[in-house]
C-alpha atoms as a PDB file:
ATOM      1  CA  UNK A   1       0.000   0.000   0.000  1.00  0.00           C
ATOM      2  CA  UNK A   2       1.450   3.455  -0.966  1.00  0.00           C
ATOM      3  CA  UNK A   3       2.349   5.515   1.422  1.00  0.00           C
ATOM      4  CA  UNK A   4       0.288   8.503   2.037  1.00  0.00           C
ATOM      5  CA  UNK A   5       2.599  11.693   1.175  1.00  0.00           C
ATOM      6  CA  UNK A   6       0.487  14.043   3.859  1.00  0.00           C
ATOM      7  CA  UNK A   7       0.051  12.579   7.419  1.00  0.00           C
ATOM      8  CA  UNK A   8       0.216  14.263  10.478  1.00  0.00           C
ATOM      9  CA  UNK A   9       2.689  14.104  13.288  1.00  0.00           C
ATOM     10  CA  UNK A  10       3.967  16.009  16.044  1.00  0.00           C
ATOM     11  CA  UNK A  11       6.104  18.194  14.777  1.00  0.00           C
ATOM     12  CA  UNK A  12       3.631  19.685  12.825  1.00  0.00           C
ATOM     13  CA  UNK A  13       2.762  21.920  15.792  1.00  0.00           C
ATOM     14  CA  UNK A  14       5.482  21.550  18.128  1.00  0.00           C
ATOM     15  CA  UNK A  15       8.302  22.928  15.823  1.00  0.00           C
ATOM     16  CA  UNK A  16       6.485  25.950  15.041  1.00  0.00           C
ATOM     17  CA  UNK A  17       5.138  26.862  18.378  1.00  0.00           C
ATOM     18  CA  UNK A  18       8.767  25.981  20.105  1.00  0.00           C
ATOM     19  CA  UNK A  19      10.318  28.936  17.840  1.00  0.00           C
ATOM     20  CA  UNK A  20       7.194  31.286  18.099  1.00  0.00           C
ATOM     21  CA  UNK A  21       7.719  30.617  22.081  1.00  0.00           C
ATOM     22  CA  UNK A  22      12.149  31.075  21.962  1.00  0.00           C
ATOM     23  CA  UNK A  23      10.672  34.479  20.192  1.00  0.00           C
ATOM     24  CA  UNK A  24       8.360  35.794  22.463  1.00  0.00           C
ATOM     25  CA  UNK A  25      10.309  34.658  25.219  1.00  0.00           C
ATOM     26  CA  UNK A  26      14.174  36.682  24.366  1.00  0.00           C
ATOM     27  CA  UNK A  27      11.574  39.051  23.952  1.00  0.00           C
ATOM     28  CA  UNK A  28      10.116  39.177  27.235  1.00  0.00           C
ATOM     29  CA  UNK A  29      13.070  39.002  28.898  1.00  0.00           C
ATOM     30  CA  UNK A  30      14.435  42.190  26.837  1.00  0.00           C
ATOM     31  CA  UNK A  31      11.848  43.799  28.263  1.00  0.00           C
ATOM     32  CA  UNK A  32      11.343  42.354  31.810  1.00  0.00           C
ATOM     33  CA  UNK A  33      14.656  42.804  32.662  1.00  0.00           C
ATOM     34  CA  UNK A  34      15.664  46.290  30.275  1.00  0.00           C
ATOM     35  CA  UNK A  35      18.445  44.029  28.035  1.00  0.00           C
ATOM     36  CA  UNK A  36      18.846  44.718  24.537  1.00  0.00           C
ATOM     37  CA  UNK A  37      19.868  41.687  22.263  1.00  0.00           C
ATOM     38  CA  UNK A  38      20.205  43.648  18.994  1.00  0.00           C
ATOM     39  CA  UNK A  39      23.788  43.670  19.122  1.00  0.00           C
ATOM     40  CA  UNK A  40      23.832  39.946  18.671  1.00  0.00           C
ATOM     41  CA  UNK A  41      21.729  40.593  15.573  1.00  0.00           C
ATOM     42  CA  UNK A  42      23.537  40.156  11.956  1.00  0.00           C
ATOM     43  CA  UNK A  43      26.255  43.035  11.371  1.00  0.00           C
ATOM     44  CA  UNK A  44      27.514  42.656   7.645  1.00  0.00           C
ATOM     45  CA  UNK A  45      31.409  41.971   7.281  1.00  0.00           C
ATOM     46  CA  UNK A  46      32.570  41.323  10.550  1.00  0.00           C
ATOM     47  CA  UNK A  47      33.626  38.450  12.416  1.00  0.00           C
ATOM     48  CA  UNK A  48      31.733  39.415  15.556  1.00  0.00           C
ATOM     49  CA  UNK A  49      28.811  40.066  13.243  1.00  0.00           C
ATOM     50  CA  UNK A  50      28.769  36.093  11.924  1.00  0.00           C
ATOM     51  CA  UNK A  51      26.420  35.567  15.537  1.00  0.00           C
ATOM     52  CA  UNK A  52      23.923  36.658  14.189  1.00  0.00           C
ATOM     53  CA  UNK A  53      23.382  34.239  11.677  1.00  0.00           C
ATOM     54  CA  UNK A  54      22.217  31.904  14.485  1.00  0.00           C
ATOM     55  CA  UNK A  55      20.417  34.381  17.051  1.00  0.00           C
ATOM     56  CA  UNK A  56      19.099  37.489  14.595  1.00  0.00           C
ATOM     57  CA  UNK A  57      16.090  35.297  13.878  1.00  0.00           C
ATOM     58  CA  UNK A  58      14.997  35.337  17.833  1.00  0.00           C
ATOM     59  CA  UNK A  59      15.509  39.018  18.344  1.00  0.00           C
ATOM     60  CA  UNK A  60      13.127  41.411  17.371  1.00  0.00           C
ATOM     61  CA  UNK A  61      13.067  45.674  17.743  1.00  0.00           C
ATOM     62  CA  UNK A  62       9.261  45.780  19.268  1.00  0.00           C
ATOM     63  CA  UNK A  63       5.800  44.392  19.952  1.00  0.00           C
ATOM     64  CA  UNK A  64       5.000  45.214  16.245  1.00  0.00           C
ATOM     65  CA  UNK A  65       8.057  43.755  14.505  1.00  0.00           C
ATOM     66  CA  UNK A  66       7.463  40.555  16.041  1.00  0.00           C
ATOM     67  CA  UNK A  67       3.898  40.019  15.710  1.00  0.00           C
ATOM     68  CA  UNK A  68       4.033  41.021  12.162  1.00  0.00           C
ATOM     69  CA  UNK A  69       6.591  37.791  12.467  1.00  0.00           C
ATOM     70  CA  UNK A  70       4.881  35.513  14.380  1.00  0.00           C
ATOM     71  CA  UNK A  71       1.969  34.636  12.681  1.00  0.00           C
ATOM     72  CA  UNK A  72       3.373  34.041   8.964  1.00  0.00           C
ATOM     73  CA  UNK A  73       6.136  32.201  10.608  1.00  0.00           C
ATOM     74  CA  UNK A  74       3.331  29.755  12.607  1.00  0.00           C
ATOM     75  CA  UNK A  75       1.704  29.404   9.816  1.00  0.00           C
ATOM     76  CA  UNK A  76       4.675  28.802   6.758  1.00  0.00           C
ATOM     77  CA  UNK A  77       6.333  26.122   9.422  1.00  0.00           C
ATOM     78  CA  UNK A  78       3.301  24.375  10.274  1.00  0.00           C
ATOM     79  CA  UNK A  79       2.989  24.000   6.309  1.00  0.00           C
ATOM     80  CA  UNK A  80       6.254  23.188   5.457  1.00  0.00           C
ATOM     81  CA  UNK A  81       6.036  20.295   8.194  1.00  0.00           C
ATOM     82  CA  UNK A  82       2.940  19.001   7.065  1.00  0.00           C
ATOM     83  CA  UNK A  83       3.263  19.300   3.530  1.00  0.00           C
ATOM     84  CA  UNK A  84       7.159  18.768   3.174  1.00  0.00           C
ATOM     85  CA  UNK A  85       7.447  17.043   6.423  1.00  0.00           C
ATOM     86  CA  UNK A  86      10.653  14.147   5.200  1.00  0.00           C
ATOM     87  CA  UNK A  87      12.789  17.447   4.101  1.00  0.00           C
ATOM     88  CA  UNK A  88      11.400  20.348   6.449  1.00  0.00           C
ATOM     89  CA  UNK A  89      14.265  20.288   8.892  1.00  0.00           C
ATOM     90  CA  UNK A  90      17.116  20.143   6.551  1.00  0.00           C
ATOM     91  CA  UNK A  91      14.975  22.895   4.595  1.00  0.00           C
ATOM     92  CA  UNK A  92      14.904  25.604   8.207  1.00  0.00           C
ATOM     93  CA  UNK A  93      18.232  24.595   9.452  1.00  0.00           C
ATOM     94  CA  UNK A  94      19.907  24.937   6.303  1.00  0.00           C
ATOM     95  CA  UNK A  95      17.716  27.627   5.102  1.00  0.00           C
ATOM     96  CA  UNK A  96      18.369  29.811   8.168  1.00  0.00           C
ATOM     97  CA  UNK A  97      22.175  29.479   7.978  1.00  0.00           C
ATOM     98  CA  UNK A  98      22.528  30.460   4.605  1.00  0.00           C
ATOM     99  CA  UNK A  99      19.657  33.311   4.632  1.00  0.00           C
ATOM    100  CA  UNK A 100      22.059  34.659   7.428  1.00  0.00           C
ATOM    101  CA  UNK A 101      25.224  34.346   5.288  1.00  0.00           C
ATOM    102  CA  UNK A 102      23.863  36.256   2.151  1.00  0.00           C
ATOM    103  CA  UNK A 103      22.568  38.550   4.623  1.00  0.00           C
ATOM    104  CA  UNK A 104      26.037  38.901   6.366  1.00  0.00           C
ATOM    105  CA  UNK A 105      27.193  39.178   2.712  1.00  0.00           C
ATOM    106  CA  UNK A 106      25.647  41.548   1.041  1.00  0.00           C
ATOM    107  CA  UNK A 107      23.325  44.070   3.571  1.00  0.00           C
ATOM    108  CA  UNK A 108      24.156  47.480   4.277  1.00  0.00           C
ATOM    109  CA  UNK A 109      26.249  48.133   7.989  1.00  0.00           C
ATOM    110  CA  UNK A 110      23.719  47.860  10.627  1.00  0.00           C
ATOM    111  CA  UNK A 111      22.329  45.168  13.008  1.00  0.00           C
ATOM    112  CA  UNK A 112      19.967  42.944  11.266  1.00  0.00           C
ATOM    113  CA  UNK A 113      17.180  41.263  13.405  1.00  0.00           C
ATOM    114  CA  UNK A 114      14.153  39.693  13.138  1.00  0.00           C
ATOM    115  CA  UNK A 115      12.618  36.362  11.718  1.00  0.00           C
ATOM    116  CA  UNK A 116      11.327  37.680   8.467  1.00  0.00           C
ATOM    117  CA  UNK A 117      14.065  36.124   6.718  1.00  0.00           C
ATOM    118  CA  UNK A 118      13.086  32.985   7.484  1.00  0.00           C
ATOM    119  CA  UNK A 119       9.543  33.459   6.670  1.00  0.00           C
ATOM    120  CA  UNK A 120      10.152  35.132   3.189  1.00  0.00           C
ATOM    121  CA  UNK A 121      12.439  31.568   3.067  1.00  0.00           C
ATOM    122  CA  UNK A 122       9.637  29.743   3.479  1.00  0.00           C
ATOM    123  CA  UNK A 123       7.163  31.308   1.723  1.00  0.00           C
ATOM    124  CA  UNK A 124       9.186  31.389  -1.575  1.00  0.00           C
ATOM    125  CA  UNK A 125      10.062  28.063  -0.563  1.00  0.00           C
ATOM    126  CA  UNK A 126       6.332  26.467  -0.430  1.00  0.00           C
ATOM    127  CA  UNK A 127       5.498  28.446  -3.227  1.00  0.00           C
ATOM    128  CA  UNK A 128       8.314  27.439  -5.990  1.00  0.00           C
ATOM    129  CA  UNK A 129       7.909  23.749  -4.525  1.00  0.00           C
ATOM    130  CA  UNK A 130       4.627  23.399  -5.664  1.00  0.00           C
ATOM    131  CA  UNK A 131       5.242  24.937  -9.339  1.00  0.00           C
ATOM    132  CA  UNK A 132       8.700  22.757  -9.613  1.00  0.00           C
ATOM    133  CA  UNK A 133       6.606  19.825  -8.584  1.00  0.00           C
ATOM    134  CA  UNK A 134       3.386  20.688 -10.336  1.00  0.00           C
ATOM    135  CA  UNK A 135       1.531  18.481  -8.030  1.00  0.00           C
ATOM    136  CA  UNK A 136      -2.100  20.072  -7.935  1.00  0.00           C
ATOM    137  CA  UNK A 137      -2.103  19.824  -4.174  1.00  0.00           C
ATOM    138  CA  UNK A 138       0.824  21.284  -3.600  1.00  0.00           C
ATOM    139  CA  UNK A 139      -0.021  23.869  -6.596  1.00  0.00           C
ATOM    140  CA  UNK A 140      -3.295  25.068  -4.732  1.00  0.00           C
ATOM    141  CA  UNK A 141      -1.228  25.373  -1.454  1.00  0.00           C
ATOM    142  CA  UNK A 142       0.984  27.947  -3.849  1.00  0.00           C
ATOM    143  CA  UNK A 143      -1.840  29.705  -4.868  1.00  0.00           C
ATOM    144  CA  UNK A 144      -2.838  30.148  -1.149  1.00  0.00           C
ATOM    145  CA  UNK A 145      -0.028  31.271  -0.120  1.00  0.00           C
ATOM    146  CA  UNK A 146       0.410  33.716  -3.353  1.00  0.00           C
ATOM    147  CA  UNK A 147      -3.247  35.111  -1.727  1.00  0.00           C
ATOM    148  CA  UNK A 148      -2.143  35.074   1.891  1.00  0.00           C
ATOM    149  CA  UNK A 149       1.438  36.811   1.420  1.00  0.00           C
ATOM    150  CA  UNK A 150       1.727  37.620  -2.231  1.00  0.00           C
ATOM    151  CA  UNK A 151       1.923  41.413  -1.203  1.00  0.00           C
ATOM    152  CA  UNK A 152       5.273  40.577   0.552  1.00  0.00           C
ATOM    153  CA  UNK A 153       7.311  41.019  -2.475  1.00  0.00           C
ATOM    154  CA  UNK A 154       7.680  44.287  -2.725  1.00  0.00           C
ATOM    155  CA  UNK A 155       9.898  44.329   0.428  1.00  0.00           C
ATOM    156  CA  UNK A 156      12.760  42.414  -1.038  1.00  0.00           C
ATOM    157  CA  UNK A 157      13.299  45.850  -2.550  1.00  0.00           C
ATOM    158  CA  UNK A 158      14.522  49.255  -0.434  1.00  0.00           C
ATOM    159  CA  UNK A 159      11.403  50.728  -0.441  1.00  0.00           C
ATOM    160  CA  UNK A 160      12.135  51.588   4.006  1.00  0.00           C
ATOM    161  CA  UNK A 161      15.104  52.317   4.942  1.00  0.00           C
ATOM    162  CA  UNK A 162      14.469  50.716   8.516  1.00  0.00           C
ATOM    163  CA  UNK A 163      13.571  47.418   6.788  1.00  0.00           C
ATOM    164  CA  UNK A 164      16.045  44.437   6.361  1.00  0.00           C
ATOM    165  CA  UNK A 165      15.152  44.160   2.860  1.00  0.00           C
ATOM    166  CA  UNK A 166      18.381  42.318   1.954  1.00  0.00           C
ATOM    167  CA  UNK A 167      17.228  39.636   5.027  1.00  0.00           C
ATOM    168  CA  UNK A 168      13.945  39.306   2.907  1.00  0.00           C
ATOM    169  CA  UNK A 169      15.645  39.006  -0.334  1.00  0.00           C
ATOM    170  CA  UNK A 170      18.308  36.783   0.973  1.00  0.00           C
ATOM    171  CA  UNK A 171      15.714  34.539   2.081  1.00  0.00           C
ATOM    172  CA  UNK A 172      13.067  34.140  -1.088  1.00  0.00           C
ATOM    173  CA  UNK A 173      16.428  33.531  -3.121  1.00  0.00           C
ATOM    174  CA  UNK A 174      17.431  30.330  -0.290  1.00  0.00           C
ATOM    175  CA  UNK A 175      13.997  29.394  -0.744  1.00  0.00           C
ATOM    176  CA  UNK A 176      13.710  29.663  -4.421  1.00  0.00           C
ATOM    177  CA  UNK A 177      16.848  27.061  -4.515  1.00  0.00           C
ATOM    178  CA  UNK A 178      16.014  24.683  -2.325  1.00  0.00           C
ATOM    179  CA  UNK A 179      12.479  24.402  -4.397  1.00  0.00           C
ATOM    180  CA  UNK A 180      14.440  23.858  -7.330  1.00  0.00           C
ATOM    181  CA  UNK A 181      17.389  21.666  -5.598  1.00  0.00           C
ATOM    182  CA  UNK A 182      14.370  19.291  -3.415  1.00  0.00           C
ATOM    183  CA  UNK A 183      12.023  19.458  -6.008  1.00  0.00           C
ATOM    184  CA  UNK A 184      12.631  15.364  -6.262  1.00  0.00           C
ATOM    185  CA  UNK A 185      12.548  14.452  -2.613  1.00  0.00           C
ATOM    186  CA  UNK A 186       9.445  14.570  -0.547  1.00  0.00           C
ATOM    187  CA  UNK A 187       6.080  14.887  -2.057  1.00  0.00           C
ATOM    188  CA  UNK A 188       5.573  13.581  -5.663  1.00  0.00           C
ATOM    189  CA  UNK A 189       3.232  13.882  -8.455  1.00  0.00           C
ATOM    190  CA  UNK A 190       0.527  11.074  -8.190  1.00  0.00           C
ATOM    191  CA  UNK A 191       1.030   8.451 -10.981  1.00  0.00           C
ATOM    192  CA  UNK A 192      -2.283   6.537 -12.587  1.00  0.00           C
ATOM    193  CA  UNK A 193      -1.303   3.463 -14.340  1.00  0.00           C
ATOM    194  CA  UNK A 194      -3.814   2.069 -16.611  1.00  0.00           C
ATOM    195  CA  UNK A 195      -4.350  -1.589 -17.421  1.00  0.00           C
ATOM    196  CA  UNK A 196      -6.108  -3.184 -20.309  1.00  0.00           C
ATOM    197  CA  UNK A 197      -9.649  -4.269 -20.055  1.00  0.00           C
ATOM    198  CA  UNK A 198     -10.410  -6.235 -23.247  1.00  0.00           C
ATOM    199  CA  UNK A 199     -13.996  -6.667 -22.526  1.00  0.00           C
ATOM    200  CA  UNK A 200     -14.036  -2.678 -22.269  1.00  0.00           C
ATOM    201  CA  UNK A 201     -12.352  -2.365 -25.337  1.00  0.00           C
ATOM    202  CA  UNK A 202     -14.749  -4.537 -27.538  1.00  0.00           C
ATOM    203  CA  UNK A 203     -17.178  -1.837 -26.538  1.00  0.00           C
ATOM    204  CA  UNK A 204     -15.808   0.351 -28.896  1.00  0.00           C
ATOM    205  CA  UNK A 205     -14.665   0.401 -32.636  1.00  0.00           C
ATOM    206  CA  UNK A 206     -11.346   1.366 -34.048  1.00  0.00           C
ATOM    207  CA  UNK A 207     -12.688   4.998 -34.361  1.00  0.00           C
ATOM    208  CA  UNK A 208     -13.788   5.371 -30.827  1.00  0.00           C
ATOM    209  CA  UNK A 209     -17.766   4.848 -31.502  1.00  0.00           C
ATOM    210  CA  UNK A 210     -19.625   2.867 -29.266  1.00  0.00           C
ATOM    211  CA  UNK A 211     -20.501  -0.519 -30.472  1.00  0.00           C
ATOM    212  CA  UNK A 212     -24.328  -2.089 -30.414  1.00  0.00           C
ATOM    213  CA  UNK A 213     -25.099  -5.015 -27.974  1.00  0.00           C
ATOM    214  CA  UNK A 214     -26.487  -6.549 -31.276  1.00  0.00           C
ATOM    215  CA  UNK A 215     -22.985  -5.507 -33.557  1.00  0.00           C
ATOM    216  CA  UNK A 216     -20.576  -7.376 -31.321  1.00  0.00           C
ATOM    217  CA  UNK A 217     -18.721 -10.357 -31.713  1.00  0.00           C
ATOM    218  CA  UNK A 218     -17.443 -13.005 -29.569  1.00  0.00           C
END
């Protein structure tokens, strides 16, 4: 028996509320106790900046910055875990390390916080996946996403100076990738084989017109 390519498990919900929590939580703490973490955020071109690769996705500027955050980032993990669930890890882990490079790489000198690099990741990520794959599930979960965040596009460009737009960028182009380079693990388009059926067939005549009870031949 195949192999369902969608099932539920655990991590569905448990990855993507334990990193919503680690969020809200450095948060918390920031402001329960007066700390500010943004100097452990992503500074391009320094050594000391490199941390940030690993903790810039945890840290967020305000109440706004990380609500805007938290609920495309429940939702696009909670996806990608369901839908992708055989590559998801390797896709975040991977995808958040190398977001953070390019970032280091190529953004302008300043601290660069937040987790909207990883959600631009995986919303370019679930969205490519589905057209590489052209799996009609997977294609209607692009559409929905396309619906949900399609308006996010416009800030992989410098249109605010205070946005990370080279985070966002950074990330759709990780994400666009890794559609393209796992586009033949996980999920796969459904194949129907069809058998013969002679008794069908005699139904028929070479032209594809049905044949009368009374016209057929043993």
């Amino acid at each position: 028996m195949k192999e369902h390519p969608f099932l539920y498990h655990k991590k569905v919900f448990i990855i993507p509320i334990l990193l919503l929590f680690t969020c809200w939580l450095i948060y918390f703490i920031e402001i329960q106790f007066g700390f500010n973490f943004n100097k452990y955020g992503i500074y391009p071109k320094t050594i000391k900046g490199l941390r940030g690769v690993i903790f810039s996705p945890f840290i967020h500027s305000n109440f706004k910055h990380l609500f805007n955050n938290s609920i495309p980032l429940l939702v696009m993990l909670g996806c990608l875990y369901y839908f992708y669930g055989k590559i998801a890890t390797k896709v975040l882990v991977f995808g958040l390390l190398l977001t953070g490079v390019i970032t280091w790489l190529i953004a302008r000198p300043s601290y660069h916080i937040g987790a909207s690099g990883i959600v631009y990741l995986l919303v370019s990520f679930i969205f490519f996946s589905g057209v590489f794959r052209r799996y009609y599930r997977l294609i209607a979960l692009s559409l929905v996403v396309v619906f949900l965040y399609g308006s996010m596009i416009w800030y992989i460009f410098p249109v605010e100076e205070r946005i990370s737009w080279e985070g966002h960028l950074s990330g759709f182009v990780v994400g666009f990738v890794f559609a393209l380079f796992f586009r033949k693990l996980g999920p796969q388009p459904e194949l129907f084989i069809y058998t013969e059926n002679k008794e069908f067939d005699m139904l028929f005549d070479e032209n594809g017109n049905f044949v009368q009870e009374e016209d057929q031949v043993e």
